[in-house]
PDB file of N, CA and C in Angstrom:
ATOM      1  N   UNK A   1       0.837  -1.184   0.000  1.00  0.00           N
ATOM      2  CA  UNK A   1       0.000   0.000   0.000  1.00  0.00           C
ATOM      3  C   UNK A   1       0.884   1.250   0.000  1.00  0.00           C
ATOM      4  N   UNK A   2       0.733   2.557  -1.113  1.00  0.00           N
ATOM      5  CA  UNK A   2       1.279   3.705  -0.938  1.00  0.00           C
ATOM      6  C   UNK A   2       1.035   4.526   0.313  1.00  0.00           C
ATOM      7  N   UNK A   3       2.032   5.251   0.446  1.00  0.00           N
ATOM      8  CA  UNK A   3       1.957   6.307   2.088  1.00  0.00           C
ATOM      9  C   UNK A   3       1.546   7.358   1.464  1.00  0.00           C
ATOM     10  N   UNK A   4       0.399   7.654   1.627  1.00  0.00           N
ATOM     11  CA  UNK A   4      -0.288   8.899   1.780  1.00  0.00           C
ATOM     12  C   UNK A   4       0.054  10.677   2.219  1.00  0.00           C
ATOM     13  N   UNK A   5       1.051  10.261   3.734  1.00  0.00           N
ATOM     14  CA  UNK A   5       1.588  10.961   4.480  1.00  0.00           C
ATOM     15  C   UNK A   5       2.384  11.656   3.239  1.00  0.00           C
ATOM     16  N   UNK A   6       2.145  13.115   3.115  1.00  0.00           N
ATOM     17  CA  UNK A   6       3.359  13.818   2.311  1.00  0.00           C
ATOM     18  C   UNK A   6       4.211  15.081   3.480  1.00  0.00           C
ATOM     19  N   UNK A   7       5.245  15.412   3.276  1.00  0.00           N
ATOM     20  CA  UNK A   7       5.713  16.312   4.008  1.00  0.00           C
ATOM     21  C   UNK A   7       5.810  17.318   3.856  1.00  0.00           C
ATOM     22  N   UNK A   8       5.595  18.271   5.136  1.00  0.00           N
ATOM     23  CA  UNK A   8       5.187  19.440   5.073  1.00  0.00           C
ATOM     24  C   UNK A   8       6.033  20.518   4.148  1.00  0.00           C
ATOM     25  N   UNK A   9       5.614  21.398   3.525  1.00  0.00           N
ATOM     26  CA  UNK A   9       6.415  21.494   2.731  1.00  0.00           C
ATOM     27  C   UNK A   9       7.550  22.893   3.485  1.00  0.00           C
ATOM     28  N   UNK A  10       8.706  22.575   2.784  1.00  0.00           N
ATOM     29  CA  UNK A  10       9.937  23.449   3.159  1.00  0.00           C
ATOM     30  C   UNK A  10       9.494  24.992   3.440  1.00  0.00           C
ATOM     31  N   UNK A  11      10.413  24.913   4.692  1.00  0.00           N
ATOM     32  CA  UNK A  11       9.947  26.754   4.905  1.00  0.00           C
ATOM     33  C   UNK A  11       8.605  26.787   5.971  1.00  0.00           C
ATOM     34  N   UNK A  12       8.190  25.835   6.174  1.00  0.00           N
ATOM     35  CA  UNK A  12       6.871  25.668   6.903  1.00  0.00           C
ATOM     36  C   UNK A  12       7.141  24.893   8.155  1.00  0.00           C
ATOM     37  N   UNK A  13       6.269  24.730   9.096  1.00  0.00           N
ATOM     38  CA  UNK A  13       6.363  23.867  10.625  1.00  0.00           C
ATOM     39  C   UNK A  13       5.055  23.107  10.481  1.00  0.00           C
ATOM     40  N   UNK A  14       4.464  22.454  11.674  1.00  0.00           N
ATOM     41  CA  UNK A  14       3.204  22.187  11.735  1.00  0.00           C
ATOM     42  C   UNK A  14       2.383  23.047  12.752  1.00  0.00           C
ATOM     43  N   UNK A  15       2.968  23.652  13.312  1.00  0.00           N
ATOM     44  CA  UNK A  15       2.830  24.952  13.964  1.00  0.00           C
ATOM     45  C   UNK A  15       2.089  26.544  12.995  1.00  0.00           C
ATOM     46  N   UNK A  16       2.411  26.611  11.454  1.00  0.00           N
ATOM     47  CA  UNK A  16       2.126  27.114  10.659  1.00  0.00           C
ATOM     48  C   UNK A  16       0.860  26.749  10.295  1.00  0.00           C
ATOM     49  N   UNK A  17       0.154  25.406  10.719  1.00  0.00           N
ATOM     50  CA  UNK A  17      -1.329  25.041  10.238  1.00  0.00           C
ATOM     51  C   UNK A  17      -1.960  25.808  10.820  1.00  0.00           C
ATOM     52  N   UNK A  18      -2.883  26.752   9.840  1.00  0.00           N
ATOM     53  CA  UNK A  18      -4.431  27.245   9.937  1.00  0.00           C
ATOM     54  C   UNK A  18      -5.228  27.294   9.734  1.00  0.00           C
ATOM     55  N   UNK A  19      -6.588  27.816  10.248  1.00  0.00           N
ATOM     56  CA  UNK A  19      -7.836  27.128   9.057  1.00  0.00           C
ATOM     57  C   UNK A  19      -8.086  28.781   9.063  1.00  0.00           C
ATOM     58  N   UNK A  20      -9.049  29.397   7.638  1.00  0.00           N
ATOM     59  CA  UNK A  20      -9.414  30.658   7.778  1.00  0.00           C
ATOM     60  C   UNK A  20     -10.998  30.500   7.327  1.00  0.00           C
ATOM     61  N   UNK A  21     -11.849  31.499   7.810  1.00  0.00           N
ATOM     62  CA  UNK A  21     -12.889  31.489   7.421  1.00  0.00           C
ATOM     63  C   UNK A  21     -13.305  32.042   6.031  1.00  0.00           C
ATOM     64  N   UNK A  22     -14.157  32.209   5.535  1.00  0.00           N
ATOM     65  CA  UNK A  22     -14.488  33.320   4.347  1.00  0.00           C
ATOM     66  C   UNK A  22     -15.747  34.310   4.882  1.00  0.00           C
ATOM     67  N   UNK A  23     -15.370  35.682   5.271  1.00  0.00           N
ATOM     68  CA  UNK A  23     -16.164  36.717   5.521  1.00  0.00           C
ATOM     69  C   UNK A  23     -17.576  36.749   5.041  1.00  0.00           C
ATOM     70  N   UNK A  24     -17.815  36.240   3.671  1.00  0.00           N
ATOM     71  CA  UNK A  24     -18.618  36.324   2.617  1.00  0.00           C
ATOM     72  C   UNK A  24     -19.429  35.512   2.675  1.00  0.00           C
ATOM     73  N   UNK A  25     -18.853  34.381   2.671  1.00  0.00           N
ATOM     74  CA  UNK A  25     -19.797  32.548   2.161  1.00  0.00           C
ATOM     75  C   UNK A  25     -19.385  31.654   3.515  1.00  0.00           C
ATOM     76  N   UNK A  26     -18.315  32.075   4.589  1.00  0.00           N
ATOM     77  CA  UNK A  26     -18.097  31.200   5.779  1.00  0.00           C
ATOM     78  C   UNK A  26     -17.860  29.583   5.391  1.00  0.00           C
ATOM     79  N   UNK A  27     -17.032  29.665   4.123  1.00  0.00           N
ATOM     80  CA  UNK A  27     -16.217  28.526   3.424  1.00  0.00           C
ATOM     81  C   UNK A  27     -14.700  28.692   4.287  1.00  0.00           C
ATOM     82  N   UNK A  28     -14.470  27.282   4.790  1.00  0.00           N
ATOM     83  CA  UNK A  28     -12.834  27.211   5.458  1.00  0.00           C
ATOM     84  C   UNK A  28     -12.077  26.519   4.684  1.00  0.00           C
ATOM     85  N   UNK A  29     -10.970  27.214   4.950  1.00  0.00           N
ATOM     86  CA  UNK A  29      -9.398  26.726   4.090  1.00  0.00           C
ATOM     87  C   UNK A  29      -8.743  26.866   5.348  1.00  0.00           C
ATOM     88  N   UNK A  30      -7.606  25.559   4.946  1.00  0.00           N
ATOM     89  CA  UNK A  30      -6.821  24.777   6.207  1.00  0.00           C
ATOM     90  C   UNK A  30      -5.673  25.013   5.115  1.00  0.00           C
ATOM     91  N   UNK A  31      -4.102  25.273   5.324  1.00  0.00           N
ATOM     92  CA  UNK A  31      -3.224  25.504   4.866  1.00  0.00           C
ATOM     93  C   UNK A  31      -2.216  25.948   5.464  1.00  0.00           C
ATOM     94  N   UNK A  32      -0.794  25.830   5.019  1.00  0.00           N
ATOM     95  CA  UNK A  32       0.192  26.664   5.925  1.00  0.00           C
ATOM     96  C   UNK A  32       0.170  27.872   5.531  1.00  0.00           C
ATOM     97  N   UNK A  33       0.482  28.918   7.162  1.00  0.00           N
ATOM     98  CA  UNK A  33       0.354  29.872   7.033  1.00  0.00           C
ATOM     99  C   UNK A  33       1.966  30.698   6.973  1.00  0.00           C
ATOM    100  N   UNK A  34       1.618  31.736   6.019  1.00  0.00           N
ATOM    101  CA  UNK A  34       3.263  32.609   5.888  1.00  0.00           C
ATOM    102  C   UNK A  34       2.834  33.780   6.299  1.00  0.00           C
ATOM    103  N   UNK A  35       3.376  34.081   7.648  1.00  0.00           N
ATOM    104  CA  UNK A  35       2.978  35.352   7.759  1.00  0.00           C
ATOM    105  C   UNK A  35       3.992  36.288   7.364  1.00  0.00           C
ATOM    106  N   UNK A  36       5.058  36.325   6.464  1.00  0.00           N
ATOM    107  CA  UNK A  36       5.458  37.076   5.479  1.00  0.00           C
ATOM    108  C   UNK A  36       4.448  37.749   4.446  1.00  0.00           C
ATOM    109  N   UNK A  37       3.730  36.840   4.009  1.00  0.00           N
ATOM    110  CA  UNK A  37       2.937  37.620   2.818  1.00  0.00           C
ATOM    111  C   UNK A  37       1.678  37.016   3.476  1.00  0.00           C
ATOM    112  N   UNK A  38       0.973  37.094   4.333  1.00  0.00           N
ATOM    113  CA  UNK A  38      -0.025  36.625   4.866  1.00  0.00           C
ATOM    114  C   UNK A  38      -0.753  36.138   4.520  1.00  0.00           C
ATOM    115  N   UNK A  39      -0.608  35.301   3.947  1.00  0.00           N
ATOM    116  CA  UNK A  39      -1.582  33.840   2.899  1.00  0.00           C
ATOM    117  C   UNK A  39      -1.204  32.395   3.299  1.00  0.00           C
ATOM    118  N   UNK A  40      -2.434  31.589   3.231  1.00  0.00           N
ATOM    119  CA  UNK A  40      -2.242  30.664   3.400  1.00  0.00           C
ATOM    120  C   UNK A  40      -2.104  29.879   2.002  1.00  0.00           C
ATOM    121  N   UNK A  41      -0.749  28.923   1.756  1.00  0.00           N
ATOM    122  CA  UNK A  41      -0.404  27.798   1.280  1.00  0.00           C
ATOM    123  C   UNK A  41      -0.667  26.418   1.246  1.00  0.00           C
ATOM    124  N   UNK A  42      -0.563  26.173   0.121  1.00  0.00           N
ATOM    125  CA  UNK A  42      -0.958  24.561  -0.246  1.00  0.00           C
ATOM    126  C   UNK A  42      -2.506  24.387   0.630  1.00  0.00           C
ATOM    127  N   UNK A  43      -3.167  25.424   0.376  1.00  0.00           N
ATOM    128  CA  UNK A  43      -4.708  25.398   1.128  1.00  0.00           C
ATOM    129  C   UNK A  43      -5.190  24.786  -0.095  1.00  0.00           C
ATOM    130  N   UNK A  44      -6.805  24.253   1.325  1.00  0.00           N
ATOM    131  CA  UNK A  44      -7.506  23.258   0.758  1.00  0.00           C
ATOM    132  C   UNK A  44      -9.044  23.795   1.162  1.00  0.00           C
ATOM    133  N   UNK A  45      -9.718  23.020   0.747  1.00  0.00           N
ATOM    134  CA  UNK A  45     -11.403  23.638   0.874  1.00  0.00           C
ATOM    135  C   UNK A  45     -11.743  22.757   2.580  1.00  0.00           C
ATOM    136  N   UNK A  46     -12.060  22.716   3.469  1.00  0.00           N
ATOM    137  CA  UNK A  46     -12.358  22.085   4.481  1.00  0.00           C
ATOM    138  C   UNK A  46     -13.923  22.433   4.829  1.00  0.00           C
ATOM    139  N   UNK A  47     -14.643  21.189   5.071  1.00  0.00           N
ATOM    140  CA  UNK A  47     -16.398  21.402   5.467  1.00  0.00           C
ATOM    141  C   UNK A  47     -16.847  20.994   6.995  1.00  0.00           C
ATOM    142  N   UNK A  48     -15.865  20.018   7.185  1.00  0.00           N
ATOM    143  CA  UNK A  48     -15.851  19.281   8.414  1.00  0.00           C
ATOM    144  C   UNK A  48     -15.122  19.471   9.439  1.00  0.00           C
ATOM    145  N   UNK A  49     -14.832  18.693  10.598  1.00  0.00           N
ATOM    146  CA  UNK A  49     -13.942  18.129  11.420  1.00  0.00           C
ATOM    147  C   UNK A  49     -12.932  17.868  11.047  1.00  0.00           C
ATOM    148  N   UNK A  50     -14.135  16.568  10.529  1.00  0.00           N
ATOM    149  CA  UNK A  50     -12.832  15.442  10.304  1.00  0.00           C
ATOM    150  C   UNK A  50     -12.239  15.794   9.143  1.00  0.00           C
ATOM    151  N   UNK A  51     -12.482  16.676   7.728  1.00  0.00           N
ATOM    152  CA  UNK A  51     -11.292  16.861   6.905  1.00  0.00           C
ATOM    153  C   UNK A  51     -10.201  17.745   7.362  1.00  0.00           C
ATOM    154  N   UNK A  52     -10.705  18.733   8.558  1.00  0.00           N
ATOM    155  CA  UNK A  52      -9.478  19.316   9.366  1.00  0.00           C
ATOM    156  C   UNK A  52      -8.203  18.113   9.997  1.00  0.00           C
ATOM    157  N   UNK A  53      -9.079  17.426  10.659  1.00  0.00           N
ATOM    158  CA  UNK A  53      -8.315  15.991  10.627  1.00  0.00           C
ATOM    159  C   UNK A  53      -7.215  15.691   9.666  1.00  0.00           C
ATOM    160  N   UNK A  54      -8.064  15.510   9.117  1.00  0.00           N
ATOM    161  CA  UNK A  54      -7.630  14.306   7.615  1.00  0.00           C
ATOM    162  C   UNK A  54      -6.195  15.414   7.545  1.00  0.00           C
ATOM    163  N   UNK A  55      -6.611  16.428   7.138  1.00  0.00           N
ATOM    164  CA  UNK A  55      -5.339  17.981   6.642  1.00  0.00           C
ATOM    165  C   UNK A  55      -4.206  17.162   7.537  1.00  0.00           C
ATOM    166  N   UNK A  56      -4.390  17.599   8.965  1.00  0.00           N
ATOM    167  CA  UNK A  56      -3.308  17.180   9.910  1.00  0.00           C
ATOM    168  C   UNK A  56      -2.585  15.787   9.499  1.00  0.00           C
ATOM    169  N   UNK A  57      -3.404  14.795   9.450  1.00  0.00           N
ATOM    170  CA  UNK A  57      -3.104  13.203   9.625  1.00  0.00           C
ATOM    171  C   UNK A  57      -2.248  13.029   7.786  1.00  0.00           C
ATOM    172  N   UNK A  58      -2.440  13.981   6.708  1.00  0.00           N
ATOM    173  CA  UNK A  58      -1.869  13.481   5.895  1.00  0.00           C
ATOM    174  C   UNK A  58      -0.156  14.402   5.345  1.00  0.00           C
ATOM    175  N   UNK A  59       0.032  15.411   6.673  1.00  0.00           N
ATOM    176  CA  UNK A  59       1.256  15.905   6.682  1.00  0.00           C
ATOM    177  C   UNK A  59       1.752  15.386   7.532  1.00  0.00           C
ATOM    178  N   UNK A  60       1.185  14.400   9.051  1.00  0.00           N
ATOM    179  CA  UNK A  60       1.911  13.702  10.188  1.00  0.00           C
ATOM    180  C   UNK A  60       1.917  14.909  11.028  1.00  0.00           C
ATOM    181  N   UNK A  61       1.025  15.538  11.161  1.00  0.00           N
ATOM    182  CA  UNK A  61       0.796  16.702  12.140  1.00  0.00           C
ATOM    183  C   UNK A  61       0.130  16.190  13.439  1.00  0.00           C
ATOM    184  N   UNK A  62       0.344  16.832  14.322  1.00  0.00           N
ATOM    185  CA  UNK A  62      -0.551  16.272  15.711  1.00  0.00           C
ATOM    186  C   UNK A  62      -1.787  17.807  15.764  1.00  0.00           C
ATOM    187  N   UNK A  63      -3.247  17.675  15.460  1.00  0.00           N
ATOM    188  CA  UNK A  63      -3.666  18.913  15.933  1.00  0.00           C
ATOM    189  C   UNK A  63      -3.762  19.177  17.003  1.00  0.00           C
ATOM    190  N   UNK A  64      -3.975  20.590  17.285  1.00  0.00           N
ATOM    191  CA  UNK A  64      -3.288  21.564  18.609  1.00  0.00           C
ATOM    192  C   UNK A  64      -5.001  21.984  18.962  1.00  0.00           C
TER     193      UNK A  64
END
């Protein structure tokens, strides 16, 4: 079976995971955050929990 687990990507921690809301439509994105240019990276659409989960469990993150 392939490993799923990919690593976080360079320049980033797991400490950098955030989720943000959308002001507008209250749609969340989970991604690392740069607070250099204050955007979140390699973001994803999140509806749930558990795909907040899933976010964590497929970089080997522990959520906080």
């Amino acid at each position: 079976m392939k490993n799923k687990n990919k690593t976080i990507p360079t320049g980033f921690t797991a400490d950098d995971i955030k989720t943000e809301s959308s002001i507008c439509t209250g749609e969340k994105t989970i991604g690392f955050y740069s607070p250099t240019d204050k955007k979140l990276h390699y973001a994803e659409l999140v509806k749930t929990d558990a795909d907040i989960d899933e976010f964590y469990r497929k970089y080997g993150a522990e959520r906080k």
